[in-house]
Protein backbone atom coordinates (compact mmCIF):
# COMPACT_ATOMS: atom_id res chain seq x y z
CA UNK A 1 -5.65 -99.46 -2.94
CA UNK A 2 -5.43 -100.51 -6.81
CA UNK A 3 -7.63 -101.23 -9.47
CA UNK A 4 -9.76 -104.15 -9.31
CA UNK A 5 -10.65 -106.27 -12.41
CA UNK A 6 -13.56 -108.97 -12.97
CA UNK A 7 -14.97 -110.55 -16.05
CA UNK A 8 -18.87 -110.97 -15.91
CA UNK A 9 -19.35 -114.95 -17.71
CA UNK A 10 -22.19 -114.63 -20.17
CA UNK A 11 -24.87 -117.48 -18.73
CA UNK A 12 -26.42 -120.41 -20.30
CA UNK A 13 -29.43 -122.19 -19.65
CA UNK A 14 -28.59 -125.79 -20.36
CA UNK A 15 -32.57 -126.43 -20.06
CA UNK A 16 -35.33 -123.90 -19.02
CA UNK A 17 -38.54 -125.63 -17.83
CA UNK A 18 -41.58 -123.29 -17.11
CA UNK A 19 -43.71 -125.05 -14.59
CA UNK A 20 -46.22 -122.43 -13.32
CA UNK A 21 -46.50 -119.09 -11.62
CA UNK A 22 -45.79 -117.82 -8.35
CA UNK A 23 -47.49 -116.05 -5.91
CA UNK A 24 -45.70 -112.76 -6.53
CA UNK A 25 -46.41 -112.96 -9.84
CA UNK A 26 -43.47 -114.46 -11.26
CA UNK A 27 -43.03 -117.56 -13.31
CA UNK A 28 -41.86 -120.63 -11.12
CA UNK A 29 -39.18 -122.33 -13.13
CA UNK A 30 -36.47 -124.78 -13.33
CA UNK A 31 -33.18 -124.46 -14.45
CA UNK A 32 -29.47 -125.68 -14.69
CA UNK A 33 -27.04 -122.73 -15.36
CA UNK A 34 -23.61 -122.57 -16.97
CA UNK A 35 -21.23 -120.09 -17.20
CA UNK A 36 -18.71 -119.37 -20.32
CA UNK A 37 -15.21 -118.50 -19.85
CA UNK A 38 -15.72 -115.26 -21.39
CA UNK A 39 -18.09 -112.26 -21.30
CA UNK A 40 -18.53 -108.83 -20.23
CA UNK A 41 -15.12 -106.85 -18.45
CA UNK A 42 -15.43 -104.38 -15.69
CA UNK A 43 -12.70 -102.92 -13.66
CA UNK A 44 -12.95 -100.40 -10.67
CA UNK A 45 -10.37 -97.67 -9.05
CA UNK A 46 -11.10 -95.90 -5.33
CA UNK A 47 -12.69 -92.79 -5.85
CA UNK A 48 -14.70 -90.77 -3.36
CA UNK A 49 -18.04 -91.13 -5.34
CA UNK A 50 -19.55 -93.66 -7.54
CA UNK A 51 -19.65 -93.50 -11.57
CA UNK A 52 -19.57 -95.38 -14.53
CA UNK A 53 -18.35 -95.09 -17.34
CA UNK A 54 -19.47 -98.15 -20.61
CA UNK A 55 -17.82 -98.65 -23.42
CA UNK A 56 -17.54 -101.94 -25.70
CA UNK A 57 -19.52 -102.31 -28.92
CA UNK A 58 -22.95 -102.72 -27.58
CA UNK A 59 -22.27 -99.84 -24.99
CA UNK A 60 -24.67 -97.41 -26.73
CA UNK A 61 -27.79 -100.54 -26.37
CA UNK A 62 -27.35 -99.76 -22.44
CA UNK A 63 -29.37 -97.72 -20.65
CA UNK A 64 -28.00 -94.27 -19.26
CA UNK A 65 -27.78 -93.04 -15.67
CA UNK A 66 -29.44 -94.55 -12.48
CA UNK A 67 -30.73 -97.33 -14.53
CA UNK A 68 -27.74 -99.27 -15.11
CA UNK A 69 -27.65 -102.58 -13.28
CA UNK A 70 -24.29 -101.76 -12.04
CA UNK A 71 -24.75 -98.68 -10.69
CA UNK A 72 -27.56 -99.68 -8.85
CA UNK A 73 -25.61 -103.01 -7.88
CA UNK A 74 -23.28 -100.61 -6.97
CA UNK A 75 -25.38 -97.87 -4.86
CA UNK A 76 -27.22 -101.10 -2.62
CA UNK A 77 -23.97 -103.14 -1.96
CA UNK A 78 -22.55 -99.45 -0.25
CA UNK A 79 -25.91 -98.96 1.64
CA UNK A 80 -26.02 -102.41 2.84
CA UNK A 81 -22.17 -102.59 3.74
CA UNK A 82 -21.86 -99.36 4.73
CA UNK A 83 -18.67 -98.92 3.14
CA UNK A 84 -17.80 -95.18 3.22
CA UNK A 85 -15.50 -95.16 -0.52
CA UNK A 86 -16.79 -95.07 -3.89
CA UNK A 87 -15.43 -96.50 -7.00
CA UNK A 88 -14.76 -95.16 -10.34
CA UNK A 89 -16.38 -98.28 -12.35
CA UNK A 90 -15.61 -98.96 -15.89
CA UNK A 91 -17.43 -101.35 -17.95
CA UNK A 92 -16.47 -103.23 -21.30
CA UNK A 93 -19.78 -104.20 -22.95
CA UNK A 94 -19.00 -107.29 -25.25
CA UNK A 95 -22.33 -109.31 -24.99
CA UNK A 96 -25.32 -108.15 -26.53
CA UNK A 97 -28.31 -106.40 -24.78
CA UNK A 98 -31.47 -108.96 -24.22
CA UNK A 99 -30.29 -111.58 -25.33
CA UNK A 100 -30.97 -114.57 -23.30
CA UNK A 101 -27.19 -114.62 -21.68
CA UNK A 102 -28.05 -112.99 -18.65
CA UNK A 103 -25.43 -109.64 -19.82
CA UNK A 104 -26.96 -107.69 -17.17
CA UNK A 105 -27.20 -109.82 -14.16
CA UNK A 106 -23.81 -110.86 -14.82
CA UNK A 107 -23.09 -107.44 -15.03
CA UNK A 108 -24.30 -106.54 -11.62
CA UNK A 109 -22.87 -109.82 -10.11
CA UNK A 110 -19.67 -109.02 -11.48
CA UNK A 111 -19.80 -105.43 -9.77
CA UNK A 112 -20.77 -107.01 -6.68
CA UNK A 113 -17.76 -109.04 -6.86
CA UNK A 114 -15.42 -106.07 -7.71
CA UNK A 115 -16.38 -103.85 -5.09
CA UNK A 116 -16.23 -106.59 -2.52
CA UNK A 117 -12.72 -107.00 -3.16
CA UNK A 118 -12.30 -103.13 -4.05
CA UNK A 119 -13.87 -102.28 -0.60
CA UNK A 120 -12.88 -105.43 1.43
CA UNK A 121 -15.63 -105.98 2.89
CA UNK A 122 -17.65 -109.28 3.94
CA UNK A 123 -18.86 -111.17 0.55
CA UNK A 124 -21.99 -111.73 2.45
CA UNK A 125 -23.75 -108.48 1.68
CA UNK A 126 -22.90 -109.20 -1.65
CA UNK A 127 -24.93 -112.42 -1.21
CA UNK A 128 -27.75 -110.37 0.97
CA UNK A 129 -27.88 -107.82 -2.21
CA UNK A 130 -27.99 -109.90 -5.28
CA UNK A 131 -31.80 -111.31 -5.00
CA UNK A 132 -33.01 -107.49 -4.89
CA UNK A 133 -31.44 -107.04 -8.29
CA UNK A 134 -32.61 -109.68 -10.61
CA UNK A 135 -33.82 -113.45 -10.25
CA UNK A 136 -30.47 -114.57 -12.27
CA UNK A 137 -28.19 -112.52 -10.68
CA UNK A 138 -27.85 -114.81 -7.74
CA UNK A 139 -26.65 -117.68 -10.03
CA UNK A 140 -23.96 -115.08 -12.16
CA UNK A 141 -22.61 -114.08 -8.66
CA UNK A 142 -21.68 -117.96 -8.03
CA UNK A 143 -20.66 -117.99 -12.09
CA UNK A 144 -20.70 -121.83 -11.30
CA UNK A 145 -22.63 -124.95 -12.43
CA UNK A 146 -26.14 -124.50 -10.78
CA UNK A 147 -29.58 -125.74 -10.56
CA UNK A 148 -32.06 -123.33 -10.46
CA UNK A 149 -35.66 -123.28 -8.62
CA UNK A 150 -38.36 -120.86 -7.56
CA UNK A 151 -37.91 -118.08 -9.78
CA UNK A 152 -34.70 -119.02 -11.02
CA UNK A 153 -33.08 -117.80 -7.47
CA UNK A 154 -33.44 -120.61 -5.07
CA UNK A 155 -30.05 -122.11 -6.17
CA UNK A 156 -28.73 -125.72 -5.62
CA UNK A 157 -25.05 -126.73 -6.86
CA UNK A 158 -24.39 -129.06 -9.00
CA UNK A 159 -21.14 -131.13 -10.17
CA UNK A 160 -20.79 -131.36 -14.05
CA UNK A 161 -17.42 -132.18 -14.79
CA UNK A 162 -17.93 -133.45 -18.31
CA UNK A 163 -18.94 -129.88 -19.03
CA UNK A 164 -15.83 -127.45 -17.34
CA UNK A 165 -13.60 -126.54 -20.01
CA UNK A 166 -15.93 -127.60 -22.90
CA UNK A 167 -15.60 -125.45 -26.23
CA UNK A 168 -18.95 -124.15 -26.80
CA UNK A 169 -20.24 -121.34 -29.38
CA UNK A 170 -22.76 -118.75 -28.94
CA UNK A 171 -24.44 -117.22 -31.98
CA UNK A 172 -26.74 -114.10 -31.40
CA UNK A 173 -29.05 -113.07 -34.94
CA UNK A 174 -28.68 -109.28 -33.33
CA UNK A 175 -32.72 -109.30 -32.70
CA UNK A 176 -33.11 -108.21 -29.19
CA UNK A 177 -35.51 -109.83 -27.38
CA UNK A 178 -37.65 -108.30 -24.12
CA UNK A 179 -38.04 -111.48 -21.68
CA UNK A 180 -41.15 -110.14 -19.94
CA UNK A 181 -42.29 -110.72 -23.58
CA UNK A 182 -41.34 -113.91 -24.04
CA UNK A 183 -42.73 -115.15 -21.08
CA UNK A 184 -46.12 -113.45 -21.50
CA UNK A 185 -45.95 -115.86 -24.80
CA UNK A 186 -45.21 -119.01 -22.97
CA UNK A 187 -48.35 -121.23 -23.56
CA UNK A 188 -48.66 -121.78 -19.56
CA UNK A 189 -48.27 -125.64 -19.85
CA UNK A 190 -46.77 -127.45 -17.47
CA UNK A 191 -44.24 -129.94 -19.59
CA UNK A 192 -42.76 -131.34 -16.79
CA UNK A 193 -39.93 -131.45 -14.17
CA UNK A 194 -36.46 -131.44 -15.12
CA UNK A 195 -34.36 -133.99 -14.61
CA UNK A 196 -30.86 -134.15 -16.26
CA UNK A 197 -30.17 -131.15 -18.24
CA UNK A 198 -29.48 -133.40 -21.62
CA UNK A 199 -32.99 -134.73 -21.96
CA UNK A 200 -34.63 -130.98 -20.94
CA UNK A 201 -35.66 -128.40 -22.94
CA UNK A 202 -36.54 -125.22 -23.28
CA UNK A 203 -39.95 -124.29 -22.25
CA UNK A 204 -39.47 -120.43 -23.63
CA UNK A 205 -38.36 -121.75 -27.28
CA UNK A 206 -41.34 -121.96 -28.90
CA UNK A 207 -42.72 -118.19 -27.36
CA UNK A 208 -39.46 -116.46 -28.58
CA UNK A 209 -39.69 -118.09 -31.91
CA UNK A 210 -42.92 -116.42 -32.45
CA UNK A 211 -41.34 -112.95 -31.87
CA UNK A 212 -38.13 -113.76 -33.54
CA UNK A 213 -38.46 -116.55 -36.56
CA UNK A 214 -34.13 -115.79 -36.96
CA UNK A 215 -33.77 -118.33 -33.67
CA UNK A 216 -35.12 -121.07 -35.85
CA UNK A 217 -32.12 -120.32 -38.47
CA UNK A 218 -29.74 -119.84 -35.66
CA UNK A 219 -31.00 -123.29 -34.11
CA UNK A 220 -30.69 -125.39 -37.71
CA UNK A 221 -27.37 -123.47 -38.80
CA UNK A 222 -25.96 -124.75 -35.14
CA UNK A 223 -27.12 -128.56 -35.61
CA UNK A 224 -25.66 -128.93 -38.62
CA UNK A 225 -22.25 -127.93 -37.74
CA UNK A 226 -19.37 -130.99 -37.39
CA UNK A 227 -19.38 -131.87 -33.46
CA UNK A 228 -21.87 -130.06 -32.28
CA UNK A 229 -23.05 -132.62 -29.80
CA UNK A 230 -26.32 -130.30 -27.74
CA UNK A 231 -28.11 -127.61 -29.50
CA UNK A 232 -30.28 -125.01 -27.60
CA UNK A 233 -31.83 -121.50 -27.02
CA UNK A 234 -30.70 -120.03 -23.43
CA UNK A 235 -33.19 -118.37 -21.88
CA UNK A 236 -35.71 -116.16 -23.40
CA UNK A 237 -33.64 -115.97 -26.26
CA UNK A 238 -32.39 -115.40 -28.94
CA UNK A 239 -29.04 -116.37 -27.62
CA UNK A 240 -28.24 -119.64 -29.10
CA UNK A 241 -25.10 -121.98 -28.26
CA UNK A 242 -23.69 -125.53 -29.35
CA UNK A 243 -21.41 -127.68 -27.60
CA UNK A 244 -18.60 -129.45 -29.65
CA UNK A 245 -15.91 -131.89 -29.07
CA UNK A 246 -13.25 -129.65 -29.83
CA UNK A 247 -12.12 -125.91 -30.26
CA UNK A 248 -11.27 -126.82 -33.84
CA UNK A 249 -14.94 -127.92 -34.93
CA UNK A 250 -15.93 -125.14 -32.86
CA UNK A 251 -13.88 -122.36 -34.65
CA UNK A 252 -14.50 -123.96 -37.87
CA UNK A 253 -19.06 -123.34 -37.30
CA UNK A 254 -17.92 -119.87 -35.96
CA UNK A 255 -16.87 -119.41 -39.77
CA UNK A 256 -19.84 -120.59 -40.95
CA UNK A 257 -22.10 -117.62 -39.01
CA UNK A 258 -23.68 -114.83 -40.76
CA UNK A 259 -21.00 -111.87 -40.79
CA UNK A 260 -23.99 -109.26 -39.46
CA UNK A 261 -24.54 -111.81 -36.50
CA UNK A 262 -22.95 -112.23 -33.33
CA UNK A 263 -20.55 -115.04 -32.22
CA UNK A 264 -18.64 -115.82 -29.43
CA UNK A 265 -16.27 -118.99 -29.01
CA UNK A 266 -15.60 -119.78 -25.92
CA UNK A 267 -15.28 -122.48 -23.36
CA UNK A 268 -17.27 -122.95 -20.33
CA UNK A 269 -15.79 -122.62 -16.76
């Protein structure tokens, strides 16, 4: 067996609408995902137990030990496949910690994805695992175009053509921003059902602005850049991204970012 490689696509909400709560406590939302072309990097070899090891500039944000998504990705994709290996896991931490990109989720859905392949086994546990871990990590297994209900987990595909292979850049002001926060701040009303992502919005804007006044500069820095054509926070912040109508105009706002900021220009898949 050799090593196994998967990128982890840093996640966009294309429009985040709150409409309620749910009986378990959790907010009842809907949601169209997107996934960039770039992200996170993990890679795996066989080993008899599992470990991981992080590295990557915002390695040292992560938390240590049993608490890392991908460990415990790791630990209930073996107990619910039974697979009898382990894997020696490494992972390349590009995109910043809370931050509205889903880093983690995409981090465990990544690891779900490695080990499948790593341990070949059926991609259904992988599928059976991924709600357990995190309401977006269903969605960053698929790494697809996806509406999202319930919770954010009760997924529903969705074609968007226009969109694969569009240059997009994210811009992070390096606040960090808790989401349980942010959506203790969300004003509980209901603005509505979404309908096509270009005329939604985000629900959780106003909330994180409140805790982080930089997403404002992030947000008017963005719209004034040549081609961006759609302007938005994704998810509870403080993530924010612009589409353009070419890499070009898109390279050429990625000058235009703070230096103590963080960018990434990308494309999405």
């Amino acid at each position: 067996m050799t090593a196994a490689r998967e990128i982890a696509p840093a996640k966009l909400n294309l429009a985040l609408h709150v409409r309620g709560k749910l009986p378990d406590g959790r907010h009842s939302i809907e949601t169209i995902f997107a996934f960039c072309a770039d992200g996170d990097r993990l890679s795996a070899e066989p080993a008899n137990e599992l470990s991981l090891q992080v590295h990557g500039p915002f390695a040292v944000e992560l938390p240590d030990g049993e608490d890392n998504l991908v460990l415990r990705a790791a630990r209930a994709l073996k107990e619910a496949s039974g697979a009898a290996d382990g894997a020696a896991i490494r992972l390349d931490k590009r995109l910043p910690v809370a931050s509205g990109i889903g880093g983690g989720s995409a981090d465990a859905a990544a690891a779900l994805r490695l080990l499948t392949s790593l341990w070949s086994i059926d991609p259904s546990h992988a599928s059976a695992v991924a709600p357990k871990l995190g309401s977006d990590v269903p969605a960053c297994l698929l790494s697809l175009p996806v509406r999202g209900g319930g919770a954010g987990d009760e997924l529903t595909p969705v074609d968007l053509p226009e969109l694969s292979g569009k240059p997009v850049l994210l811009v992070h002001p390096r606040v960090p921003l808790s989401t349980a926060e942010v959506f203790a701040r969300w004003d509980g009303v209901d603005r509505g059902a979404l309908e096509e992502w270009q005329h939604g919005r985000n629900d959780l804007q106003g909330a994180a602005l409140g805790l982080a006044p930089q997403i404002g500069t992030a947000l008017a820095l963005l719209g004034t850049q040549r081609g961006a054509s759609f302007v938005r926070m994704s998810g509870s912040g403080a993530t924010c991204f612009a589409l353009f109508g070419s890499e070009e105009e898109r390279d050429q706002a990625a000058e235009a970012v703070p230096r103590e900021w963080w960018r990434m220009a990308t494309t999405l898949r």
